[in-house]
N, C-alpha and C. Protein backbone atom coordinates (compact mmCIF):
# COMPACT_ATOMS: atom_id res chain seq x y z
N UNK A 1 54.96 123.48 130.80
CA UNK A 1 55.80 123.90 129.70
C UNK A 1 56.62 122.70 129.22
N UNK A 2 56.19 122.86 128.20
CA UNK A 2 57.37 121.18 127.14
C UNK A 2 58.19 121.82 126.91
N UNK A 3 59.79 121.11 127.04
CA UNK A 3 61.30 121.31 126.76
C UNK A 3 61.53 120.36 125.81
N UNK A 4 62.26 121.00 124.66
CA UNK A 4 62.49 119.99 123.23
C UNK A 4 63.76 120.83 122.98
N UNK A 5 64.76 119.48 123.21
CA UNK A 5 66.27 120.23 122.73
C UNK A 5 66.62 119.80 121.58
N UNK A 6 67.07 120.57 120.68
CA UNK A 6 67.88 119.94 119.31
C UNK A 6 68.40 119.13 119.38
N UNK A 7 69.11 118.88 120.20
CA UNK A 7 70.34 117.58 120.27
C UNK A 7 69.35 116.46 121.04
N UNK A 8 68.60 116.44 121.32
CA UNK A 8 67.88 115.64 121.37
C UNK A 8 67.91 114.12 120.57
N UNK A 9 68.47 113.19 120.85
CA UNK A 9 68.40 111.43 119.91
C UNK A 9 67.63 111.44 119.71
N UNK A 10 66.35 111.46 120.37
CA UNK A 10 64.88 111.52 119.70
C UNK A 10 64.31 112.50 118.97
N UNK A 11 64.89 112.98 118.21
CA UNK A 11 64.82 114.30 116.91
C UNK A 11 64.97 113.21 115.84
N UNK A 12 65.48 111.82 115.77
CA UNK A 12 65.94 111.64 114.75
C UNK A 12 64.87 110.30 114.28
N UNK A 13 64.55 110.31 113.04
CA UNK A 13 63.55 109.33 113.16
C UNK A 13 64.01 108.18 111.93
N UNK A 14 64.01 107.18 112.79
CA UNK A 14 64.22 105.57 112.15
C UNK A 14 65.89 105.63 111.86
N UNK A 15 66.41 104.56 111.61
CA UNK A 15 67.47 104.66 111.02
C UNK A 15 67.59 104.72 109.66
N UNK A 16 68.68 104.54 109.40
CA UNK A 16 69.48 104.84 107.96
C UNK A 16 70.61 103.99 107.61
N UNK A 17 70.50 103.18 106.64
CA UNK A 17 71.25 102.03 106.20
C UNK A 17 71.83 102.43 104.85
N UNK A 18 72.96 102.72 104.54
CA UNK A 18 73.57 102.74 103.16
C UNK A 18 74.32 101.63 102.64
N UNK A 19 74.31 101.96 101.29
CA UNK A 19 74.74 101.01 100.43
C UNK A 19 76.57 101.16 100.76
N UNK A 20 76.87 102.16 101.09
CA UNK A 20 78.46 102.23 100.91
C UNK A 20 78.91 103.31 101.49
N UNK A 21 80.02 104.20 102.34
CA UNK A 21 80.04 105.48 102.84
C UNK A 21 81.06 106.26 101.67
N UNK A 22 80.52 107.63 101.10
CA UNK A 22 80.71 108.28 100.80
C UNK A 22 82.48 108.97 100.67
N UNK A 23 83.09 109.06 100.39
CA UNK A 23 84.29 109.45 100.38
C UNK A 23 84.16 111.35 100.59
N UNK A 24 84.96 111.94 101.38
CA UNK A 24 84.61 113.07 101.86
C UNK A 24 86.24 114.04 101.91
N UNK A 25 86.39 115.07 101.96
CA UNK A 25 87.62 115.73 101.83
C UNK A 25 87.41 116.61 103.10
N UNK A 26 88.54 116.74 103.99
CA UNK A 26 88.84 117.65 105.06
C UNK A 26 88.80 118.88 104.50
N UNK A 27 88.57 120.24 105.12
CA UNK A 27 88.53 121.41 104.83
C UNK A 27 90.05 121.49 104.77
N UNK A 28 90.62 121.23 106.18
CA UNK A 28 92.47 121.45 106.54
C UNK A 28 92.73 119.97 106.47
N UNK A 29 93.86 119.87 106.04
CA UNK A 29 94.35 118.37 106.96
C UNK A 29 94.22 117.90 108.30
N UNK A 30 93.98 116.87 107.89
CA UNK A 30 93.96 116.03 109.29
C UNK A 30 94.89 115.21 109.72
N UNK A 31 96.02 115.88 110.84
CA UNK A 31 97.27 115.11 110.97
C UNK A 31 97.11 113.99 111.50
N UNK A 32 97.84 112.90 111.69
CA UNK A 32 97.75 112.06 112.65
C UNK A 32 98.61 112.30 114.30
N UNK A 33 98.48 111.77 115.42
CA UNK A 33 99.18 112.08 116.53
C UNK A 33 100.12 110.79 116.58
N UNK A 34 101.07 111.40 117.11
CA UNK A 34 102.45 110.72 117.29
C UNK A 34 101.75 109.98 118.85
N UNK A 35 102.45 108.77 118.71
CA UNK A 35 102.57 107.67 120.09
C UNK A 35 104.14 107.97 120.54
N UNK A 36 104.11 108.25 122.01
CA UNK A 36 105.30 107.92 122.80
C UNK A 36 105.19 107.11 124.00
N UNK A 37 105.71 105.83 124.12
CA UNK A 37 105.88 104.94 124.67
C UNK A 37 107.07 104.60 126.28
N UNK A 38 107.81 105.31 126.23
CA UNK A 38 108.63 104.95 127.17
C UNK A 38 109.40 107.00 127.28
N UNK A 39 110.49 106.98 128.10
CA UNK A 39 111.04 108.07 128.53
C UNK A 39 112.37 108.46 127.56
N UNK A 40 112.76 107.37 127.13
CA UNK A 40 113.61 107.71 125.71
C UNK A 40 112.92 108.63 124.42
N UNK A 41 111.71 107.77 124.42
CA UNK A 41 110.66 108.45 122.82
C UNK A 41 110.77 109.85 123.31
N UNK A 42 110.09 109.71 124.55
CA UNK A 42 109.55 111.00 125.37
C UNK A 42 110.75 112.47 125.08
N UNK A 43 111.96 112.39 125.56
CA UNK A 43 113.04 112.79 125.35
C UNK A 43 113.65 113.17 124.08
N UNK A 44 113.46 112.21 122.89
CA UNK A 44 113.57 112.48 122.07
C UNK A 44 113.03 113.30 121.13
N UNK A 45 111.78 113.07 121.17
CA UNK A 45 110.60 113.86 120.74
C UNK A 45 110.56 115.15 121.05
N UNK A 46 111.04 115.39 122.68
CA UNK A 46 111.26 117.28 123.08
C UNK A 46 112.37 117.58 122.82
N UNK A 47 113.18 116.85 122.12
CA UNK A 47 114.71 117.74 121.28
C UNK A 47 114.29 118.17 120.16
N UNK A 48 113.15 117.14 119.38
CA UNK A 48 112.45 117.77 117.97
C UNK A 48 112.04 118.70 118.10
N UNK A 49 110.88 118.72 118.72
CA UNK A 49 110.41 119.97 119.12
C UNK A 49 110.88 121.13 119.49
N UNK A 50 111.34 121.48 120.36
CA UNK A 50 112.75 122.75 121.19
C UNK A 50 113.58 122.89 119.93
N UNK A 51 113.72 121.82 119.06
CA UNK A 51 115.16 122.09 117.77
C UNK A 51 113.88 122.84 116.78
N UNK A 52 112.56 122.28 116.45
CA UNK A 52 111.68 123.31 115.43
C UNK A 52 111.20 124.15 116.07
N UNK A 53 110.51 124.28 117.16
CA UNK A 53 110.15 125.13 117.10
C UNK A 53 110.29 126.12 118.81
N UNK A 54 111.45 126.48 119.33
CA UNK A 54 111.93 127.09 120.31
C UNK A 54 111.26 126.66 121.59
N UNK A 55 110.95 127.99 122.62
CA UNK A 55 110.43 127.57 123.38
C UNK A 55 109.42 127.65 123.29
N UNK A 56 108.91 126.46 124.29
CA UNK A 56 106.98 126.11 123.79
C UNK A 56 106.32 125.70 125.36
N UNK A 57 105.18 125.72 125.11
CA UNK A 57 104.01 125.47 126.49
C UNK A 57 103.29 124.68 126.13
N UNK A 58 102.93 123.34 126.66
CA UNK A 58 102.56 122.59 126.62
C UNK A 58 101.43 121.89 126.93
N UNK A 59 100.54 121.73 126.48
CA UNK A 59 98.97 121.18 126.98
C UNK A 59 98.88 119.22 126.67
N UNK A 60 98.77 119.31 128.08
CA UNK A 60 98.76 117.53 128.28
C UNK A 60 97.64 116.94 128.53
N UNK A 61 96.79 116.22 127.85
CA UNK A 61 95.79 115.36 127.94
C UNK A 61 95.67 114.14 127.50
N UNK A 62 94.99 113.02 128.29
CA UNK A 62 94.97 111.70 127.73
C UNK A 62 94.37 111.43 126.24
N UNK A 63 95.63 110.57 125.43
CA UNK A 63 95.58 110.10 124.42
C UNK A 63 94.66 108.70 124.41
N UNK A 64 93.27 108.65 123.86
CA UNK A 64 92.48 108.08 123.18
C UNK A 64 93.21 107.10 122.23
N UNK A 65 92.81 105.58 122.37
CA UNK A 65 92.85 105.07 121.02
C UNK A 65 91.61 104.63 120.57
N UNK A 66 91.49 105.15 120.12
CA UNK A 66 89.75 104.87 118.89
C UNK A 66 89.82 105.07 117.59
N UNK A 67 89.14 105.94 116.40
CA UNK A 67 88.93 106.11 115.69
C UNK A 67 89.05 107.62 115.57
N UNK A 68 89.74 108.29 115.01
CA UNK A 68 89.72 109.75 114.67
C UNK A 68 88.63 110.52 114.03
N UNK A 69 87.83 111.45 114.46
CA UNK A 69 86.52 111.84 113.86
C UNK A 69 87.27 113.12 113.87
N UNK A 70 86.43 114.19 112.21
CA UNK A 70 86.61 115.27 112.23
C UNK A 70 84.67 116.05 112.12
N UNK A 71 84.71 116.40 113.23
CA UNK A 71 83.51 117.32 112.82
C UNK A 71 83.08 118.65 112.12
N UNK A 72 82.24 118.82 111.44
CA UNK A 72 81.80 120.02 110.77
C UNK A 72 80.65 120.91 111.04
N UNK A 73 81.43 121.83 111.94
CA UNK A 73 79.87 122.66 112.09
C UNK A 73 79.64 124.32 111.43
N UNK A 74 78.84 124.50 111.31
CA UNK A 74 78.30 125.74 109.87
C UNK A 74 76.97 126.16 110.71
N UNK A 75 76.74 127.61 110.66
CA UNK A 75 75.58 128.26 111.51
C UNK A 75 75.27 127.40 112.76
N UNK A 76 76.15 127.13 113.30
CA UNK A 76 75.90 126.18 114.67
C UNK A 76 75.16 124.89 114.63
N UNK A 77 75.32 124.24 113.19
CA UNK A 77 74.60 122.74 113.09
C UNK A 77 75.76 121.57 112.31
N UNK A 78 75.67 120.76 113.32
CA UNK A 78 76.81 119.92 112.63
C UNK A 78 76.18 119.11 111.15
N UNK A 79 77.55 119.80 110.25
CA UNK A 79 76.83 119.50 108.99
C UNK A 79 77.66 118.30 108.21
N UNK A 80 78.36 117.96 108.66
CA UNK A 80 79.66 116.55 108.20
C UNK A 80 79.82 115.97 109.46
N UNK A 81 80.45 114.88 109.26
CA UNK A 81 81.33 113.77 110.17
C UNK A 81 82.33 113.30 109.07
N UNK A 82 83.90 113.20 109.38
CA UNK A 82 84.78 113.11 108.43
C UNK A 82 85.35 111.80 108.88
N UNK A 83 85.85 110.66 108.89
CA UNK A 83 86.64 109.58 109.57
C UNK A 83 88.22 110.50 108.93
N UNK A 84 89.06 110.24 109.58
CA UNK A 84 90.43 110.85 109.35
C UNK A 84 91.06 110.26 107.62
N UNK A 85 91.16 109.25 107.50
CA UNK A 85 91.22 108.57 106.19
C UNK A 85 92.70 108.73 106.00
N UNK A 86 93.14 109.33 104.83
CA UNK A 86 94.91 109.57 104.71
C UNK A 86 94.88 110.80 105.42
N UNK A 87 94.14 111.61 105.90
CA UNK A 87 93.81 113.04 106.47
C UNK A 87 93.77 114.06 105.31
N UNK A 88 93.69 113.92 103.70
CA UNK A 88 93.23 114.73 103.21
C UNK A 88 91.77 113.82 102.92
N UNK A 89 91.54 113.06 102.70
CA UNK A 89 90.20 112.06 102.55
C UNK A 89 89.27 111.41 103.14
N UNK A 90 88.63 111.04 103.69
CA UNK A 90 88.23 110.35 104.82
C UNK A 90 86.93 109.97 104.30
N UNK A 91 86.06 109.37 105.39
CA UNK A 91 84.83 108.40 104.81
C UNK A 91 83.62 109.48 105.78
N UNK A 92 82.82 109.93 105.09
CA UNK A 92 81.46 110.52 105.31
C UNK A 92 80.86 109.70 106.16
N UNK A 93 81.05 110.11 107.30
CA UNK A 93 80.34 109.11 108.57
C UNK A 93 78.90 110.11 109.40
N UNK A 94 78.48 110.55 109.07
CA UNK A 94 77.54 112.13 109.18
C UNK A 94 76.46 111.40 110.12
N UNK A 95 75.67 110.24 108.97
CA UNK A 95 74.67 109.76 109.89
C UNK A 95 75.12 108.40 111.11
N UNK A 96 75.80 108.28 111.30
CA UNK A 96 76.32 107.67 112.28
C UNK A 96 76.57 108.54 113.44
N UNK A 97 77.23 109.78 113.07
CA UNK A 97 77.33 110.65 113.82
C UNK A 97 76.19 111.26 114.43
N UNK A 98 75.34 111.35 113.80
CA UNK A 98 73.94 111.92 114.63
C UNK A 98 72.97 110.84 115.31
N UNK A 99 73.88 109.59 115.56
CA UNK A 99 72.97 109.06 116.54
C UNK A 99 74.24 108.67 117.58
N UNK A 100 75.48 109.53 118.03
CA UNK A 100 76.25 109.43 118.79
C UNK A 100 75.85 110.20 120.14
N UNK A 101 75.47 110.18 121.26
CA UNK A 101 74.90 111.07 122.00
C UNK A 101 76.00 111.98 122.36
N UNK A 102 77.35 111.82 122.75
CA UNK A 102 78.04 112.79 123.12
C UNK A 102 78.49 113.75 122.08
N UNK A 103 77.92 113.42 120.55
CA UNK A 103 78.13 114.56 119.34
C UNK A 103 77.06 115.19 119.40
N UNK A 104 77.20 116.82 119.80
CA UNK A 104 76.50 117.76 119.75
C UNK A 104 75.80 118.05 118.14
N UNK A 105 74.31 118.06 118.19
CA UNK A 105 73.91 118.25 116.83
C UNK A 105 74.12 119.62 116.41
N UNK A 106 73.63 120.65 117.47
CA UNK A 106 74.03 121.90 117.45
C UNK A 106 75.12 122.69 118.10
N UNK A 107 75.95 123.51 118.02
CA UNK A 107 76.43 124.44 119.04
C UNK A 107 75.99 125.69 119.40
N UNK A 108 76.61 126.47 119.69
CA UNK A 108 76.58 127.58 120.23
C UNK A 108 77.57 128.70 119.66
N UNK A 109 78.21 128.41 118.35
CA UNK A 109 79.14 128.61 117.66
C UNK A 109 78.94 128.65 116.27
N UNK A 110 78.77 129.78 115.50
CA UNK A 110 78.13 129.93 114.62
C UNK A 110 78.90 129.96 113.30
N UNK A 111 80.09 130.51 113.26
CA UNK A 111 81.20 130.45 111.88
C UNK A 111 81.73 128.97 112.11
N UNK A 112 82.23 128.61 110.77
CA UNK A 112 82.84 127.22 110.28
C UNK A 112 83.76 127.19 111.24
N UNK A 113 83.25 125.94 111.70
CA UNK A 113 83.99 125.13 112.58
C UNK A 113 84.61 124.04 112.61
N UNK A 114 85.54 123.27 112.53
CA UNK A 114 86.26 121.57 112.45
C UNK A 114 86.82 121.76 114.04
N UNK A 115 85.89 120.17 114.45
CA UNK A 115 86.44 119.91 115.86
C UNK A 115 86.53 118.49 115.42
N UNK A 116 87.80 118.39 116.28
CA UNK A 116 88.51 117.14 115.76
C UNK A 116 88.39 116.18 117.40
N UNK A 117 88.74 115.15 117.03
CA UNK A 117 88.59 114.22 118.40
C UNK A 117 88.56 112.58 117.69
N UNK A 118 88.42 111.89 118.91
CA UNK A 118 88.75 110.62 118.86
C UNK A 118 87.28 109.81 119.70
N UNK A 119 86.53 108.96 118.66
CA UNK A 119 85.47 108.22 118.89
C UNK A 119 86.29 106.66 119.70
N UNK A 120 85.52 106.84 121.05
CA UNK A 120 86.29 105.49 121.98
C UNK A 120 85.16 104.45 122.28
N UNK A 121 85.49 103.85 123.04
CA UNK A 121 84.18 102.61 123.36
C UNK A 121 84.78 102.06 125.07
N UNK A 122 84.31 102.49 125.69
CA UNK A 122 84.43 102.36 127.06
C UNK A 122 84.77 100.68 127.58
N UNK A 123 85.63 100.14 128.30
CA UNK A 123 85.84 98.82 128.55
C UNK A 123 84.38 97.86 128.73
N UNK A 124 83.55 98.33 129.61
CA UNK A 124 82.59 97.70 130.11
C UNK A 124 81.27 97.92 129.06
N UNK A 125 81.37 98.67 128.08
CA UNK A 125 80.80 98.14 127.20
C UNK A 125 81.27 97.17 125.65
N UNK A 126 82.68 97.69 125.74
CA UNK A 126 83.58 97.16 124.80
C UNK A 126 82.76 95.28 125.27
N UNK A 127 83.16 94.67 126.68
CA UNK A 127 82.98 94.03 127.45
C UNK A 127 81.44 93.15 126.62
N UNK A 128 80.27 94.23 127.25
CA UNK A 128 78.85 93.44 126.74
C UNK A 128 78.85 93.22 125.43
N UNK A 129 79.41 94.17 124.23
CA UNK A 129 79.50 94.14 122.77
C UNK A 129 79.84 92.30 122.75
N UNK A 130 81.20 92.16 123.18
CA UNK A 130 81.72 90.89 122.59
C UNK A 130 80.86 89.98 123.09
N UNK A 131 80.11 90.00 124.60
CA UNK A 131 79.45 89.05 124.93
C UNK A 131 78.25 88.74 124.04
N UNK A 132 77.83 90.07 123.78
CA UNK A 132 76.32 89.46 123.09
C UNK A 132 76.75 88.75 121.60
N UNK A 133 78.02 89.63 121.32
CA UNK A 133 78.63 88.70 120.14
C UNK A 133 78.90 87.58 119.64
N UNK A 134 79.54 86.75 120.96
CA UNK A 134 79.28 85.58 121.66
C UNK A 134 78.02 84.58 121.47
N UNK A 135 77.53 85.24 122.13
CA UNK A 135 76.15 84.09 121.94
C UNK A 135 75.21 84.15 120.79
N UNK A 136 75.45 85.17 119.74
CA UNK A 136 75.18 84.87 118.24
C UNK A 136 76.28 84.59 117.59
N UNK A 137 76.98 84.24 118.08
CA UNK A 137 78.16 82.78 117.27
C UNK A 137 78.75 83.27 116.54
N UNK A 138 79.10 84.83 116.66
CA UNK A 138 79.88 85.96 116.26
C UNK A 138 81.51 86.02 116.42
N UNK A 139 82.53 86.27 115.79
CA UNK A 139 83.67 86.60 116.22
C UNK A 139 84.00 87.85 116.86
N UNK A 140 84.42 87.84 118.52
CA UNK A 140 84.06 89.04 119.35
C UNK A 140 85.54 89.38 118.61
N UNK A 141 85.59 91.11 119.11
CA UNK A 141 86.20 92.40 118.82
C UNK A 141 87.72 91.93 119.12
N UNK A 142 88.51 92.09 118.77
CA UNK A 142 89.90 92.06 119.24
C UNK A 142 90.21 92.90 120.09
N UNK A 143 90.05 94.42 120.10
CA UNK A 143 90.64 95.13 121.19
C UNK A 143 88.91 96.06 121.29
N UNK A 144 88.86 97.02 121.85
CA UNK A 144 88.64 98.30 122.40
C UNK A 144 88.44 99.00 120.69
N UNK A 145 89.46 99.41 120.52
CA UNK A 145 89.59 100.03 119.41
C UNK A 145 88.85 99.82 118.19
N UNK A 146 89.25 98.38 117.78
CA UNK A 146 88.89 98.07 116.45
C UNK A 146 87.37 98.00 117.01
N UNK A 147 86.67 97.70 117.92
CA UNK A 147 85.33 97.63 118.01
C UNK A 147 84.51 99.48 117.88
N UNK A 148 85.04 100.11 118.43
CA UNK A 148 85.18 101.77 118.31
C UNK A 148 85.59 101.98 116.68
N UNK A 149 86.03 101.89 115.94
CA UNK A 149 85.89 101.85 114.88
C UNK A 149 85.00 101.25 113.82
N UNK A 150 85.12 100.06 113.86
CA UNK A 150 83.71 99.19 113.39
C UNK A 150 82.75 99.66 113.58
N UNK A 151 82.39 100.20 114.60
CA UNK A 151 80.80 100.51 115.49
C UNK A 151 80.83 101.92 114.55
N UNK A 152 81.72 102.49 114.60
CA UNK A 152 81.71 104.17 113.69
C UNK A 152 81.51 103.77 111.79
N UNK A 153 82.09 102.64 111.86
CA UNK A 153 81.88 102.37 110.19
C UNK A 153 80.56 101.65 109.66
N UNK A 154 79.45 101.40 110.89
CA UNK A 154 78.42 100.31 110.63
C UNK A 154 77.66 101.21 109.51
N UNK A 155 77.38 100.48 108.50
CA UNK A 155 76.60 101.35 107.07
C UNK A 155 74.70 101.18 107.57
N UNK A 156 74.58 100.39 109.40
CA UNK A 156 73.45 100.54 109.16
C UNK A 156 73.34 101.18 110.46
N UNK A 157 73.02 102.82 110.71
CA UNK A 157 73.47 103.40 111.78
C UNK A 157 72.53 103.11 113.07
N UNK A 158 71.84 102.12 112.98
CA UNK A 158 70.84 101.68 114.27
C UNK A 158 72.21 100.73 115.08
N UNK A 159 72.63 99.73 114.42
CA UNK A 159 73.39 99.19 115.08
C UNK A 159 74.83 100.59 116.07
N UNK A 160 75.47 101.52 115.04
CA UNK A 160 75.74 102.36 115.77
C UNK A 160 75.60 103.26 116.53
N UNK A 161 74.13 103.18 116.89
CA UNK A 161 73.59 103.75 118.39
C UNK A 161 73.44 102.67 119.48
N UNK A 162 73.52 101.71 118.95
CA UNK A 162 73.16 100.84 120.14
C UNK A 162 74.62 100.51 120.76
N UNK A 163 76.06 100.87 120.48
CA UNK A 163 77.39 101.03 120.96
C UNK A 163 77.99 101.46 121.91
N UNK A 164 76.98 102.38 122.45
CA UNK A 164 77.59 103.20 123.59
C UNK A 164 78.56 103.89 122.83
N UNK A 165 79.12 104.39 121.96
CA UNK A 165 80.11 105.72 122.12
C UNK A 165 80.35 106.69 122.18
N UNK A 166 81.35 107.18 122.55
CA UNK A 166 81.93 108.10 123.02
C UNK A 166 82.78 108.95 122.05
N UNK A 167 82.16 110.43 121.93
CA UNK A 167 83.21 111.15 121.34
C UNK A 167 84.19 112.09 122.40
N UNK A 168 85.72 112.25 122.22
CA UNK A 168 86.26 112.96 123.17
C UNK A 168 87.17 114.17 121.83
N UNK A 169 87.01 115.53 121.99
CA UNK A 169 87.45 116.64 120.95
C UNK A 169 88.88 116.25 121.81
N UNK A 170 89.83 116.60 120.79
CA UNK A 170 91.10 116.55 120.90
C UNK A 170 92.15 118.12 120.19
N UNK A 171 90.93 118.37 118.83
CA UNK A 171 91.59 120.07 118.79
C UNK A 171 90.70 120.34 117.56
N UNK A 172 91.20 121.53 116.82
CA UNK A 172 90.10 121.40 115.19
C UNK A 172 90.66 122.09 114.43
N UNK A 173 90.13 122.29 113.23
CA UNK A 173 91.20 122.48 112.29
C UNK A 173 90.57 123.21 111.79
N UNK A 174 89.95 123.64 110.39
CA UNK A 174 89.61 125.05 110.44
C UNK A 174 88.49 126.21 111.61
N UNK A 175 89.20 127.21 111.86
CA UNK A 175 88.22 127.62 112.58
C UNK A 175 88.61 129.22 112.75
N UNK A 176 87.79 129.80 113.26
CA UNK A 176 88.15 131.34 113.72
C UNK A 176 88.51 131.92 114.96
N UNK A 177 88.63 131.05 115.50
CA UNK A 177 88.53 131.19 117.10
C UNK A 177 90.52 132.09 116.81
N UNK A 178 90.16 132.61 118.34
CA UNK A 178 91.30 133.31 118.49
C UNK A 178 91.70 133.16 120.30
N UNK A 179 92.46 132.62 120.71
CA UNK A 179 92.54 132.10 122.08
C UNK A 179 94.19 132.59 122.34
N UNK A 180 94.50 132.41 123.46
CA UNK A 180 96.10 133.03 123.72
C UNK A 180 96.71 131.63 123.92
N UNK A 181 95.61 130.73 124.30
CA UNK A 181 96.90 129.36 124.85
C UNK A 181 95.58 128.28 124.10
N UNK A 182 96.56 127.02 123.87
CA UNK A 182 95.51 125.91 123.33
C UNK A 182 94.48 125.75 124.32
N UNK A 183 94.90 125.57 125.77
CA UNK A 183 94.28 125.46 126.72
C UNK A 183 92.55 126.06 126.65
N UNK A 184 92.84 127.46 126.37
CA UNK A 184 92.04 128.73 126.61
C UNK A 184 91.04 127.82 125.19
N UNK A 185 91.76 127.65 124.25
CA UNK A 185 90.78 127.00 122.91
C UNK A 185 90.12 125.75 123.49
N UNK A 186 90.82 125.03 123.65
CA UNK A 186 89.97 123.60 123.79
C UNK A 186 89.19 123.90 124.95
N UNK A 187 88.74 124.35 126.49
CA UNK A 187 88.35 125.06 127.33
C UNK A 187 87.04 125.48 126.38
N UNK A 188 87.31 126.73 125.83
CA UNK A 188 85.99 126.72 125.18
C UNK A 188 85.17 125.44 124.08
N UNK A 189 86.03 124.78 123.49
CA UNK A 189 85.66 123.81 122.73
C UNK A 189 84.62 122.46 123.65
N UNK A 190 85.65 122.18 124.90
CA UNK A 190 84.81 121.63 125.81
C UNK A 190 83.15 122.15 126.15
N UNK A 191 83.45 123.37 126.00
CA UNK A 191 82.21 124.23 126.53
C UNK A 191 80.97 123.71 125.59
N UNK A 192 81.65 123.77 124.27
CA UNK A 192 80.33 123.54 123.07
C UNK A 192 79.18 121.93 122.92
């Protein structure tokens, strides 16, 4: 018996090189996340909070610096890739996105969906990127980041499979889901 999964990388045939990426509009906004740095920010930041909006419960997970991706999925097939942009705008990154292995082509989740998250690039490949960069007499990456970004903006998406990255969901923005705690949401979101 042959097994052939949708999400399958090898579903996808040849690459795809554009002239320019597309300008694209979020369904919801796409906020940006606040950085807190030390135990003062920290402090300060939960007087904002407690002063808008009372008492609250809190879901803590590591903050990503990469590139902000918004995904779009419709009858359980991801049908957009959004880059965050001003967060009402962003850049149509779709086929880049379908040669990301940790972006699910399909889910399991069938009404309109936006799952939001942050595209990263792991040290030790961040690492080989600059080297091979290196020895084609290339100017290597400045950080982690800007290479995780670049690699998400390449207009010729062969080079952005060959990146190693990484998508990690962080929350989503339109959707139907109905959960009692963020936890209970992203939990299932992980699931997809």
């Amino acid at each position: 018996m042959l097994f052939r999964s949708p999400n399958s990388p090898t579903k996808g045939v040849g690459g795809v090189v554009l002239d320019e990426f597309k300008k694209a509009s979020h369904i919801k906004r796409m906020w940006s996340m606040e950085d807190v740095f030390d135990k003062t920010e920290l402090e300060e930041w939960l007087k904002r909070v407690y002063k808008n909006a009372g008492e609250v419960t809190f879901f803590c997970e590591p903050k990503f610096d990469g590139a902000s991706l918004n995904l779009i999925y419709e009858n359980g097939k991801l049908k957009q890739a959004i880059t965050r942009g001003d967060g009402e705008v962003g850049e149509d990154v779709t086929n880049n996105a379908m040669v990301i292995n940790s972006i699910p082509k399909q889910i399991s989740h069938f009404a309109l969906l936006e799952i939001r998250g942050e595209i990263v690039i792991k040290k030790q490949d961040f690492e080989n990127i600059n080297q091979e960069r290196i020895k084609r007499n290339e100017e290597p990456f400045s950080n982690p980041r800007n290479a995780a970004a670049g690699s998400l903006r390449q207009l010729d998406n062969r080079i952005t499979a060959k990146r190693n990255l990484e998508f990690y969901p962080w929350g989503v923005g339109v959707s139907d889901l109905k959960y009692e705690s963020y936890f209970e949401m992203m939990d299932y979101i992980y699931s997809l």
